[in-house]
Protein backbone atom coordinates (compact mmCIF):
# COMPACT_ATOMS: atom_id res chain seq x y z
CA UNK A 1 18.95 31.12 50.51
CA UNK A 2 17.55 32.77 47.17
CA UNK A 3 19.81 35.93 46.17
CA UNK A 4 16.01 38.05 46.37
CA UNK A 5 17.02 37.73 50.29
CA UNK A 6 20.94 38.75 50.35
CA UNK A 7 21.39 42.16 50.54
CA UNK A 8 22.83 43.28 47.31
CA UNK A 9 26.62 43.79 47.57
CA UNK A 10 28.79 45.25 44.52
CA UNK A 11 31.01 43.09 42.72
CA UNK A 12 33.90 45.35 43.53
CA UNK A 13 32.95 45.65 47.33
CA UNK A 14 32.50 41.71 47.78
CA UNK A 15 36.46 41.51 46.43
CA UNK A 16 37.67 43.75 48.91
CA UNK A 17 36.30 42.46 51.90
CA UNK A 18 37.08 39.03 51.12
CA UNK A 19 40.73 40.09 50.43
CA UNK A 20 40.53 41.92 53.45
CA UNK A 21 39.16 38.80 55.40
CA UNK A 22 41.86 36.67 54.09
CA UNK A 23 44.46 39.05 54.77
CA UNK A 24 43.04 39.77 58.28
CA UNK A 25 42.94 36.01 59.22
CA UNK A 26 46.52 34.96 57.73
CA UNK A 27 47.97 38.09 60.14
CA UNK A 28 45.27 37.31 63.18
CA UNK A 29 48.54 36.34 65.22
CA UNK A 30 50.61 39.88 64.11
CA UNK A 31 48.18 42.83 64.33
CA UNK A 32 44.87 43.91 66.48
CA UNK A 33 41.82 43.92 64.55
CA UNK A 34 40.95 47.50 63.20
CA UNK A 35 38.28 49.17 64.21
CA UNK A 36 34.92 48.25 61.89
CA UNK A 37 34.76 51.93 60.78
CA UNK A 38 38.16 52.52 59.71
CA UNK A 39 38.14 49.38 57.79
CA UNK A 40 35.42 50.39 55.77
CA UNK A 41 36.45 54.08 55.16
CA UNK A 42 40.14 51.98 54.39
CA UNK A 43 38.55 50.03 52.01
CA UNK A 44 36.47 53.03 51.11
CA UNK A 45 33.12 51.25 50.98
CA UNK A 46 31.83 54.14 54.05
CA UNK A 47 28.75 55.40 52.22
CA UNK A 48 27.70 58.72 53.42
């Protein structure tokens, strides 16, 4: 896949939602997933 065809994703943003992915899968067993929307407006990545 050429990066022309990946959407483009901030440096910044792309660190926080892997953190957030590897957090989220080393605590899959302790917590309920949050709801897509409130993770993003968490991580404050909701553009509006």
């Amino acid at each position: 896949m050429s990066h022309d065809q990946q959407e483009h994703i901030d440096p910044e943003e792309a660190r926080a939602l892997a953190d957030y992915r590897a957090r989220r899968a080393s605590a899959a067993d302790l917590t309920e997933p949050a709801p897509h929307d409130e993770v993003r407006a968490r991580l404050g990545l909701e553009r509006r």
